[in-house]
N, C-alpha and C. Protein backbone atom coordinates (compact mmCIF):
# COMPACT_ATOMS: atom_id res chain seq x y z
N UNK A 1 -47.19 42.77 -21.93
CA UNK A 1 -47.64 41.71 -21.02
C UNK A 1 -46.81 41.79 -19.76
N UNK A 2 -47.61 41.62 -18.74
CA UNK A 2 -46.90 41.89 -17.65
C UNK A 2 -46.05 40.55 -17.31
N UNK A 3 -45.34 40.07 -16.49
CA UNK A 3 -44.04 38.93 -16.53
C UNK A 3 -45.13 37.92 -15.65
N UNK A 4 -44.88 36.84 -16.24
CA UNK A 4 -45.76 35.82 -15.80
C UNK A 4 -47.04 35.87 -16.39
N UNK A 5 -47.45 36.93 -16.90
CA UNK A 5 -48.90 36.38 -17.92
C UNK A 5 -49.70 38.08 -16.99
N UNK A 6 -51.13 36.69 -16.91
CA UNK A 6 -52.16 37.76 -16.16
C UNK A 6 -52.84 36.78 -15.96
N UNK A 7 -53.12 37.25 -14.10
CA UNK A 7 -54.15 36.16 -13.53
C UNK A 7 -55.53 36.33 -14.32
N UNK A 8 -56.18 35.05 -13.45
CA UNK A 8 -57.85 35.23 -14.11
C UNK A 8 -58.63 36.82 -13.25
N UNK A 9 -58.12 37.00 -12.03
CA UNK A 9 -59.13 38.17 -11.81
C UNK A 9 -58.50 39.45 -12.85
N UNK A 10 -57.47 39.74 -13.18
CA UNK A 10 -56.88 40.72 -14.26
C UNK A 10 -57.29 40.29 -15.64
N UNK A 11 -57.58 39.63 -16.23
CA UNK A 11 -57.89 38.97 -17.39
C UNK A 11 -59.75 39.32 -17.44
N UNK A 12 -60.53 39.10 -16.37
CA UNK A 12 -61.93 39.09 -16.02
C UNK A 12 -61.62 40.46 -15.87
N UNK A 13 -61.10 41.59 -15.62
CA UNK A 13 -61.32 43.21 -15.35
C UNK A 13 -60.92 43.41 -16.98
N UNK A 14 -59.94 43.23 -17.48
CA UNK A 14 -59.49 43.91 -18.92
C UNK A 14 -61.01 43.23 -19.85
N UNK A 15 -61.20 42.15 -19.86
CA UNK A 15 -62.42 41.61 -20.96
C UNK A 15 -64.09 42.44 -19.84
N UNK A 16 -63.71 42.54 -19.02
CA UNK A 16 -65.62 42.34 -18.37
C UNK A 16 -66.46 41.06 -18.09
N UNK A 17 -65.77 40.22 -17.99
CA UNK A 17 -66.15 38.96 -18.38
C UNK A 17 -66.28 38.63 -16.69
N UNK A 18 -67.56 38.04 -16.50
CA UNK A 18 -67.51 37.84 -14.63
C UNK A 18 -66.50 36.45 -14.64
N UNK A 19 -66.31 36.45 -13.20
CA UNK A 19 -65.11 35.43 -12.73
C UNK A 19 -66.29 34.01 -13.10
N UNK A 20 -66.83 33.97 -12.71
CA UNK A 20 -67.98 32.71 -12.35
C UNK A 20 -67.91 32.34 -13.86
N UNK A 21 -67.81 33.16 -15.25
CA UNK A 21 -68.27 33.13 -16.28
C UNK A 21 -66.92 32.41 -17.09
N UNK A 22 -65.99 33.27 -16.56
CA UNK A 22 -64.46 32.21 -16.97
C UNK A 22 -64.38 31.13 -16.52
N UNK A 23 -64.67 30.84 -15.49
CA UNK A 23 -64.68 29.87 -14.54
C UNK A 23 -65.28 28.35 -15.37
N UNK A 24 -66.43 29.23 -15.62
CA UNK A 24 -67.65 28.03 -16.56
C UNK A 24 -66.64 27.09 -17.70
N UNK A 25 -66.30 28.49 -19.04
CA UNK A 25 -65.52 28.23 -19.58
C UNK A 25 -64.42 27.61 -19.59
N UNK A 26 -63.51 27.93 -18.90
CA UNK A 26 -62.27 26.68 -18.53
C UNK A 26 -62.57 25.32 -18.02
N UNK A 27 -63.60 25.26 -16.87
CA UNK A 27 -64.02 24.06 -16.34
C UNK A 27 -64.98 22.79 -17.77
N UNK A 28 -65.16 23.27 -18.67
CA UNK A 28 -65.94 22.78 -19.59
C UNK A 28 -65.12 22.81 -20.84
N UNK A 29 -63.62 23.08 -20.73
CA UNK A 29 -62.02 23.00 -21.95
C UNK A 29 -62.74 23.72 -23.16
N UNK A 30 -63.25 24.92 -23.12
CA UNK A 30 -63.60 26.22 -24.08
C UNK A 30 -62.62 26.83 -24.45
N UNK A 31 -61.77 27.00 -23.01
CA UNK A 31 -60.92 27.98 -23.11
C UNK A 31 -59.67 27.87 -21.91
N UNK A 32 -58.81 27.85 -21.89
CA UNK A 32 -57.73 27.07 -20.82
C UNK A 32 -56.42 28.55 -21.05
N UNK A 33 -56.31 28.38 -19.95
CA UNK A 33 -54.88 29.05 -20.09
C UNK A 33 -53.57 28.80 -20.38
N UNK A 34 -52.98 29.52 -21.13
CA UNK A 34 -52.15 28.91 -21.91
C UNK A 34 -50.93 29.24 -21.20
N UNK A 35 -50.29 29.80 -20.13
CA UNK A 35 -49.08 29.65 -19.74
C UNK A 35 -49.22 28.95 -18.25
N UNK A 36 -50.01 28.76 -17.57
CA UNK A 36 -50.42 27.90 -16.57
C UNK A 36 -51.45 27.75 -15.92
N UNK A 37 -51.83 26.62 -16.00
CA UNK A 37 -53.20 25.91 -15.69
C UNK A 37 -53.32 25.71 -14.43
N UNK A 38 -54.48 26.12 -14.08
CA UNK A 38 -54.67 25.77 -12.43
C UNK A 38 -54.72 24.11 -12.23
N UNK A 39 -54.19 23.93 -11.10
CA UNK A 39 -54.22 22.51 -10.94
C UNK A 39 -54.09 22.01 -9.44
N UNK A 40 -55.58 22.39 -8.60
CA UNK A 40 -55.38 21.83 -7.27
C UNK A 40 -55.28 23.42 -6.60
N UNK A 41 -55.42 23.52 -4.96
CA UNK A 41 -55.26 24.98 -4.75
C UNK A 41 -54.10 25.39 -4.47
N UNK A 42 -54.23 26.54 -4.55
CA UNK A 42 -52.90 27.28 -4.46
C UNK A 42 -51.66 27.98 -6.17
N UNK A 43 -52.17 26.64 -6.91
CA UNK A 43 -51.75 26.96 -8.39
C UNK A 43 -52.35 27.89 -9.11
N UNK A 44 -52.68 29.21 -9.37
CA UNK A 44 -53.03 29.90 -10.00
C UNK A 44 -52.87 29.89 -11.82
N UNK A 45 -53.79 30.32 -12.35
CA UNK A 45 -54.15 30.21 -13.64
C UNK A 45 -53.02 31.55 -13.80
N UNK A 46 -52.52 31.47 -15.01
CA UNK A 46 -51.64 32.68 -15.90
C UNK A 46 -51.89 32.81 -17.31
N UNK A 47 -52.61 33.74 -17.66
CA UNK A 47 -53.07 33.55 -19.12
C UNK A 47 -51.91 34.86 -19.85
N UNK A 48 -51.90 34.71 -21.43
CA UNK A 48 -51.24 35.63 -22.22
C UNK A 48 -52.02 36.21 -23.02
N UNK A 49 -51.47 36.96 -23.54
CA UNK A 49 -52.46 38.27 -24.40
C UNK A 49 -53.26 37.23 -25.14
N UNK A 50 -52.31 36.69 -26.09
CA UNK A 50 -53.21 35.31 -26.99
C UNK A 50 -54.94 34.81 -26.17
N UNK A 51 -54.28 34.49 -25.03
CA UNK A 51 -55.71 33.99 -24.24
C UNK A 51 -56.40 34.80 -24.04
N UNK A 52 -56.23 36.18 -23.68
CA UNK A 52 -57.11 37.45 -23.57
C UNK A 52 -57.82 37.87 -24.87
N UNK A 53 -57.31 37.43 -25.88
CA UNK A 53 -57.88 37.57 -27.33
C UNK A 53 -59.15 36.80 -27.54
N UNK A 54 -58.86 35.10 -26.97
CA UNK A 54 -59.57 34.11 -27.17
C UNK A 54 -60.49 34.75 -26.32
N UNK A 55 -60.73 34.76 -25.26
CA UNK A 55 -61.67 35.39 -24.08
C UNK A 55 -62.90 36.46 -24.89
N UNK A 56 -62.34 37.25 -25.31
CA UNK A 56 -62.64 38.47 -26.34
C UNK A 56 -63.50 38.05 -26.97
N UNK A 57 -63.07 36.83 -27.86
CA UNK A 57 -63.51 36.68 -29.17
C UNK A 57 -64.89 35.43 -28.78
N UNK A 58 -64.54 34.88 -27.38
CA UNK A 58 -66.05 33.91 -27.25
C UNK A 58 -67.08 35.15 -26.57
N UNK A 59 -66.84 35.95 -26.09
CA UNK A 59 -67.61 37.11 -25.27
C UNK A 59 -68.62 37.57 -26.65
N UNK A 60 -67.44 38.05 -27.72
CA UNK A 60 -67.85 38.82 -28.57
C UNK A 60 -69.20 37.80 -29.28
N UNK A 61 -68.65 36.46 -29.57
CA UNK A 61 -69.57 35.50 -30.00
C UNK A 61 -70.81 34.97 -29.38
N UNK A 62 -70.71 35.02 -28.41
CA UNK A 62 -71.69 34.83 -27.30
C UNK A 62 -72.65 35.43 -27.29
N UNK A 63 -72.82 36.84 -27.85
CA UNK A 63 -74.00 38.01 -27.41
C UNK A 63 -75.09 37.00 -28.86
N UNK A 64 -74.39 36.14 -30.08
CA UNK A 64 -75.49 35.87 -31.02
C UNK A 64 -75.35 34.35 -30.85
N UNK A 65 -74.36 33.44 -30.60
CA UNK A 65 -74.43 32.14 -30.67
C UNK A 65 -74.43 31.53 -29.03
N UNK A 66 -74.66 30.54 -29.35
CA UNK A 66 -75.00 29.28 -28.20
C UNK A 66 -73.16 29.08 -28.01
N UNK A 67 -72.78 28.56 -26.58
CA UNK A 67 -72.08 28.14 -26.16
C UNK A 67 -71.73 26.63 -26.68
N UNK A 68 -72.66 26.30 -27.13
CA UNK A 68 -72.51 24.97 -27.98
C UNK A 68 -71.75 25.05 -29.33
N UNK A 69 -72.27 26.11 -30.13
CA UNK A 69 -71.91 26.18 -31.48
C UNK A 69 -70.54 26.93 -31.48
N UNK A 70 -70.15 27.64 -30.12
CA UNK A 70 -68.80 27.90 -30.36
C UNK A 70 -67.64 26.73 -29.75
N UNK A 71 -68.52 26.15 -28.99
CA UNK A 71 -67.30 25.03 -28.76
C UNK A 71 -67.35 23.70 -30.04
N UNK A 72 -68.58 23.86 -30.97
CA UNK A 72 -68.39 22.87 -32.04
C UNK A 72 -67.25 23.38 -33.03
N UNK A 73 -67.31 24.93 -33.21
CA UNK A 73 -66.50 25.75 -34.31
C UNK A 73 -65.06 25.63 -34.04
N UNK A 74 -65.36 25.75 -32.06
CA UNK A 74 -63.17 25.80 -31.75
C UNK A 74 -62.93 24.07 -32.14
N UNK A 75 -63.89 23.47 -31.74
CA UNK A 75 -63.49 22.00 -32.16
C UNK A 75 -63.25 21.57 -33.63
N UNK A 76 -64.08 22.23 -34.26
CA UNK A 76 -64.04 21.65 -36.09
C UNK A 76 -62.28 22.01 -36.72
N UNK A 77 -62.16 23.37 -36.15
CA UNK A 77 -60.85 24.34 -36.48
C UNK A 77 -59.86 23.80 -35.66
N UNK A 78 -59.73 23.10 -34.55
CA UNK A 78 -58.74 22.25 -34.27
C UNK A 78 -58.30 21.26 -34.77
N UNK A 79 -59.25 20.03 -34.89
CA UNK A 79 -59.65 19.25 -35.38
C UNK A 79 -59.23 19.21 -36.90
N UNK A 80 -59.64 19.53 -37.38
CA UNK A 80 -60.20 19.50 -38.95
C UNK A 80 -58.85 20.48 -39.71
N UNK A 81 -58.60 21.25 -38.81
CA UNK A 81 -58.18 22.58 -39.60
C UNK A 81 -56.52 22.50 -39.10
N UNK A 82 -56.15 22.21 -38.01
CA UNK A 82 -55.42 21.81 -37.25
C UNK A 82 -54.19 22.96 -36.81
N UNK A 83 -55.45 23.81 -36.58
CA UNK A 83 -55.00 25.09 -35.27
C UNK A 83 -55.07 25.06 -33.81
N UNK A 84 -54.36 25.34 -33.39
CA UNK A 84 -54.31 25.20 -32.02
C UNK A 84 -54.98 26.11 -31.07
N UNK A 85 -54.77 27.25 -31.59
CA UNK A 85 -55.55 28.52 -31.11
C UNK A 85 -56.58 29.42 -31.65
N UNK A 86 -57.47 28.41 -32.44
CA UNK A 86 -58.54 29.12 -33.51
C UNK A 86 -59.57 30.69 -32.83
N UNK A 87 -59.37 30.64 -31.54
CA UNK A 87 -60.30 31.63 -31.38
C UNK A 87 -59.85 33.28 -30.86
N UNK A 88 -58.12 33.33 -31.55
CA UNK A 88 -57.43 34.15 -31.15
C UNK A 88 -56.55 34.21 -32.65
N UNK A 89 -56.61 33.02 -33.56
CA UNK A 89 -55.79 32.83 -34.78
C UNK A 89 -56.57 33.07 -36.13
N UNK A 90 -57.83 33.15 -36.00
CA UNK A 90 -58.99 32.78 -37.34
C UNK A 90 -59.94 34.12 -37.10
N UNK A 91 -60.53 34.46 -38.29
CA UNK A 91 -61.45 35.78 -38.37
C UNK A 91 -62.80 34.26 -37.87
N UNK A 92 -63.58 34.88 -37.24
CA UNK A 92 -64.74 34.46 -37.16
C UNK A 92 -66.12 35.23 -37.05
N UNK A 93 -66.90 34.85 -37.83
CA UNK A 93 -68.40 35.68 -37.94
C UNK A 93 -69.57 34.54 -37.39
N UNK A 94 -70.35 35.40 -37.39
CA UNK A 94 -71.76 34.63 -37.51
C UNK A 94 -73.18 35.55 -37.42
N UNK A 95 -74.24 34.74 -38.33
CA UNK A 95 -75.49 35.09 -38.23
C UNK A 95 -76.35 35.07 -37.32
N UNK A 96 -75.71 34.16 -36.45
CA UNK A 96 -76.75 34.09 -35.08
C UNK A 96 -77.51 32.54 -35.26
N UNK A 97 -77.23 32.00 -35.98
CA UNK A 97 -77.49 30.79 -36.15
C UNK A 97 -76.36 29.86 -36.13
N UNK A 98 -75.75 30.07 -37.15
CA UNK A 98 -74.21 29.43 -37.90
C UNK A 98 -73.04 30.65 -37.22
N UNK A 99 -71.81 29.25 -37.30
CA UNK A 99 -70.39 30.22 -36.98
C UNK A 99 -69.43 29.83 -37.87
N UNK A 100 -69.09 31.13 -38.97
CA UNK A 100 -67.98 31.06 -39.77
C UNK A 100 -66.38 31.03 -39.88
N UNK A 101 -65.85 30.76 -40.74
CA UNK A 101 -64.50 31.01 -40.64
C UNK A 101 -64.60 31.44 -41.89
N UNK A 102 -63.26 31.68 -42.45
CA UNK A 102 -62.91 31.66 -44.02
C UNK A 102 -61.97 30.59 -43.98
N UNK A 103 -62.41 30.05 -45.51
CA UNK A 103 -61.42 28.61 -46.05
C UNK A 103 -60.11 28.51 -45.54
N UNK A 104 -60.10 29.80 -46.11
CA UNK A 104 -58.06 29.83 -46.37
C UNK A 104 -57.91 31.48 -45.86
N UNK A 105 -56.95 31.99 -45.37
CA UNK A 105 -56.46 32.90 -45.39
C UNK A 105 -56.99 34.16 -46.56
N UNK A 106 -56.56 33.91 -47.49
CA UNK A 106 -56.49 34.45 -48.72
C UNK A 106 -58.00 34.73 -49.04
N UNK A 107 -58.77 34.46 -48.15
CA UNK A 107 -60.66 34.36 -48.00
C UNK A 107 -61.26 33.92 -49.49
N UNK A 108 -62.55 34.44 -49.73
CA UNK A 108 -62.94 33.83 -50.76
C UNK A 108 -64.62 33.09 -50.62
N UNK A 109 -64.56 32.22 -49.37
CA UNK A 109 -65.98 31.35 -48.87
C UNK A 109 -65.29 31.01 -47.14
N UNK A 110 -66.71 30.98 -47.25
CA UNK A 110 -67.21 31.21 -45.81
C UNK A 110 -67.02 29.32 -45.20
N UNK A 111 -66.69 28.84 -44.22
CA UNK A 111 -66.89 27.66 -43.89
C UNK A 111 -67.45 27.36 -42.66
N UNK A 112 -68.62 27.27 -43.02
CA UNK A 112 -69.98 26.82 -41.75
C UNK A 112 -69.21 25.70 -40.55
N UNK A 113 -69.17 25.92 -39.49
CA UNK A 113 -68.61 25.12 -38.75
C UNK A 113 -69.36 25.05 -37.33
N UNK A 114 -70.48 24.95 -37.19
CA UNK A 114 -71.81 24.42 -36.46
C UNK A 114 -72.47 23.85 -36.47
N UNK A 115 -73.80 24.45 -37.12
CA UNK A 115 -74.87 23.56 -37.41
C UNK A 115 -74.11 22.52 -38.75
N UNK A 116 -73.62 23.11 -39.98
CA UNK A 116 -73.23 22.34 -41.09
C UNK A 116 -71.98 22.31 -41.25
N UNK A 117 -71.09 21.46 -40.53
CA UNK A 117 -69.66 22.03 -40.59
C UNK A 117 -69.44 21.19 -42.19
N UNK A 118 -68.00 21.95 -42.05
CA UNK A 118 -67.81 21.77 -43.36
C UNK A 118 -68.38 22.45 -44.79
N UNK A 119 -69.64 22.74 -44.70
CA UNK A 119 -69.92 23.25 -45.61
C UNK A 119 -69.66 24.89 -45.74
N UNK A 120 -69.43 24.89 -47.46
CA UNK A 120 -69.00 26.22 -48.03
C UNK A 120 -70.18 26.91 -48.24
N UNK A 121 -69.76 28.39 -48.00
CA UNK A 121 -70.71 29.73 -48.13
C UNK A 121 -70.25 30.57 -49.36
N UNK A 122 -70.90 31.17 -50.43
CA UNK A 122 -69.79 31.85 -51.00
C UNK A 122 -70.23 33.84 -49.91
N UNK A 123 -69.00 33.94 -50.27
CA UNK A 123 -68.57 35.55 -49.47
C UNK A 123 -68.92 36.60 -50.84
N UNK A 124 -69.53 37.23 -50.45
CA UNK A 124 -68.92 38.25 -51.18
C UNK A 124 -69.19 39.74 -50.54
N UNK A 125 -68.36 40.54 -50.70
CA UNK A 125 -68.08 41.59 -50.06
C UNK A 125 -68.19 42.95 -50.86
N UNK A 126 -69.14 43.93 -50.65
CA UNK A 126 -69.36 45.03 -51.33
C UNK A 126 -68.66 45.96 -50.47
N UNK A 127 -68.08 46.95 -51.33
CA UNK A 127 -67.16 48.28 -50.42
C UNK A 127 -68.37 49.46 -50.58
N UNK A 128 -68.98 49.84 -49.89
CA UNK A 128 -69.59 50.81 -50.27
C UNK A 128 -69.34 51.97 -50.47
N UNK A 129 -68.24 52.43 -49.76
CA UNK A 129 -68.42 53.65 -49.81
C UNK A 129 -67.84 54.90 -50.87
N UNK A 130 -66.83 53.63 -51.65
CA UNK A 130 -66.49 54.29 -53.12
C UNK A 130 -67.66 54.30 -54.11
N UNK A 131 -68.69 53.77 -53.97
CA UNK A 131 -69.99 53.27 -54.35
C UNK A 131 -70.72 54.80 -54.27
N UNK A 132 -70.86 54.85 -52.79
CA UNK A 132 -72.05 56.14 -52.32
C UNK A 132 -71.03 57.33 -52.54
N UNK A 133 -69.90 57.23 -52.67
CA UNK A 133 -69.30 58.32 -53.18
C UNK A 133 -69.49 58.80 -54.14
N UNK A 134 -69.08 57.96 -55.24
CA UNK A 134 -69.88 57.67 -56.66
C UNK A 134 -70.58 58.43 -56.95
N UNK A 135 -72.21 57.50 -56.32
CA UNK A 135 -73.48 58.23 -56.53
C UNK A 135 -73.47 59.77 -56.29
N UNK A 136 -72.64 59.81 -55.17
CA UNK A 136 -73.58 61.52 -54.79
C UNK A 136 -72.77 62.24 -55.60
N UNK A 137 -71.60 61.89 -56.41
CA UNK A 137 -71.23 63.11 -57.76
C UNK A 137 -72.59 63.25 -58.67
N UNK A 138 -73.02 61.79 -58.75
CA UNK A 138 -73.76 61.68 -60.12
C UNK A 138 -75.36 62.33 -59.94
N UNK A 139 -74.88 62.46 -58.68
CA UNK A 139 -76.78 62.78 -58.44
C UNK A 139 -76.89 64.44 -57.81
N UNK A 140 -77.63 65.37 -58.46
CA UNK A 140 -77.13 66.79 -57.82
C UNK A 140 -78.53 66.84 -56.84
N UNK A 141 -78.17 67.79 -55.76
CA UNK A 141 -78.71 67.95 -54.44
C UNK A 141 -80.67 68.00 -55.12
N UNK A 142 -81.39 67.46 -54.10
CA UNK A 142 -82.81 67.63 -54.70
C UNK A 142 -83.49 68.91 -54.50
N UNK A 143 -83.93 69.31 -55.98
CA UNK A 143 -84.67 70.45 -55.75
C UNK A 143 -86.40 70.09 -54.53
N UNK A 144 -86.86 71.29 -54.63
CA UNK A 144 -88.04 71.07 -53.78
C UNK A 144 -89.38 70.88 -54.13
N UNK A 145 -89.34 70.69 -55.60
CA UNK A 145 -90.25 70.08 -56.46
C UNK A 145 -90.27 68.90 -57.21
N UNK A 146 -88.84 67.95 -56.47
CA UNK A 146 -88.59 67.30 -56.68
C UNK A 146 -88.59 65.94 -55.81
N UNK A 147 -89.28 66.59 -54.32
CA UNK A 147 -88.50 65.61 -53.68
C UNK A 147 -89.05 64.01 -53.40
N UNK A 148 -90.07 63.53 -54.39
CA UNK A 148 -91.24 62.42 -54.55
C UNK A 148 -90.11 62.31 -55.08
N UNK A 149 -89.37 62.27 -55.83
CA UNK A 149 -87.79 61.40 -56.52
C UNK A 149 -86.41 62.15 -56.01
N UNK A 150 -85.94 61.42 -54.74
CA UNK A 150 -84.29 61.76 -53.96
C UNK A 150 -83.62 61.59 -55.13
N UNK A 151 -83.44 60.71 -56.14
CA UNK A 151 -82.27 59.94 -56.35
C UNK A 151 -82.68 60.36 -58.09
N UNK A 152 -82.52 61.71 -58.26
CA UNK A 152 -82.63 61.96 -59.63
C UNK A 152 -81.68 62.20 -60.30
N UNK A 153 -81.38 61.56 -61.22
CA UNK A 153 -79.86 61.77 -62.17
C UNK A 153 -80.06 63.53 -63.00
N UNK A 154 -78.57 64.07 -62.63
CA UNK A 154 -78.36 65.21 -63.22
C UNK A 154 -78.39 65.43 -64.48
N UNK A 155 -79.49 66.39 -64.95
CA UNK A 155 -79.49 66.91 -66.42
C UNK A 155 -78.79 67.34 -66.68
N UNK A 156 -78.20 67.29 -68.12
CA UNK A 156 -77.26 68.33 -68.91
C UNK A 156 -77.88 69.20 -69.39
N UNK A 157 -76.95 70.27 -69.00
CA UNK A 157 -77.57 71.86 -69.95
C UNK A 157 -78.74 71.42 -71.15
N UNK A 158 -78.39 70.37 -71.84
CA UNK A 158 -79.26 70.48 -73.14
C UNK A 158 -80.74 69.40 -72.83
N UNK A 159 -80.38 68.80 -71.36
CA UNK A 159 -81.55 67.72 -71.59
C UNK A 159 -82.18 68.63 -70.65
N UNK A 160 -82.01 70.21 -69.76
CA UNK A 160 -82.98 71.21 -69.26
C UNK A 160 -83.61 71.73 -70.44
N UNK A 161 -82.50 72.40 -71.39
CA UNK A 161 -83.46 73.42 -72.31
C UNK A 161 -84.46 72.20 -72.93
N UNK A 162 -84.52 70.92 -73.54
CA UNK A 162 -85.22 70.48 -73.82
C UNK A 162 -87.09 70.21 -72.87
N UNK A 163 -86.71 70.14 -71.77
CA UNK A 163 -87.18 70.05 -70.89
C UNK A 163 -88.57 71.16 -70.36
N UNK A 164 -87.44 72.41 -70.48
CA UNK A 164 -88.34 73.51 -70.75
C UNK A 164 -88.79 74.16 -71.60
């Protein structure tokens, strides 16, 4: 971090985020800078990495949710949860409808904090790729008289000779 933070036009070049668009955001307490707040002219805004995170993370949210449902989510997680910096401190997802958190740290369920705050989601999380790893031992490459069935389990020597 450079000494004194990073203005808003350096903060708007590192995210992409237009000036007019931060602008919105701070003027409407979304998102404020956390080592000094503009106040009157001449006072310049100084934000820290932390705030460049937060920036990030409403941009990132933005392309599927309403500006509404992320300022209900930073509010529920302040509020409710009693973080100060939820949108730089908390994993957050969403479907494009709803915006998640997890309960606790330690994850587990999902906690709707928009349309249904408060309410629990259960999570669950498949790893795939020890999965499709898996499979493709168990499954040998498809012959070419075969290929109306990809996903044919490998014969043993004795279930061919039977076969033929």
């Amino acid at each position: 971090m450079r000494e004194g933070g990073y203005s808003s036009t350096q903060v708007c070049s590192i995210t992409r985020v237009p000036y007019g668009t931060l602008f919105e955001w701070m003027s409407t307490g979304l998102i404020t800078p956390s080592l000094v707040k503009p106040q009157g002219r001449g006072n310049r805004a100084r934000w820290s990495f932390r705030d460049i995170v937060a920036v990030r993370a409403i941009q990132s949210l933005r392309r599927h949710a309403s500006l509404q449902a992320i300022r209900k989510a930073v509010d529920y997680i302040q509020h409710k949860m009693d973080i100060e910096s939820p949108l730089s401190e908390r994993w957050l997802a969403t479907d494009g409808e709803e915006i998640y958190t997890l309960d606790s740290l330690d994850g587990g369920r999902l906690l709707a904090l928009a349309r249904r705050q408060g309410q629990m989601t259960s999570l669950i999380c498949v790893e795939l790729k020890s999965s499709t790893e898996e499979l493709r031992t168990m499954l040998e490459p498809v012959d070419l008289h075969e290929q109306h069935e990809p996903f044919t389990r490998k014969k043993s020597p004795a279930q061919r000779r039977k076969s033929a």
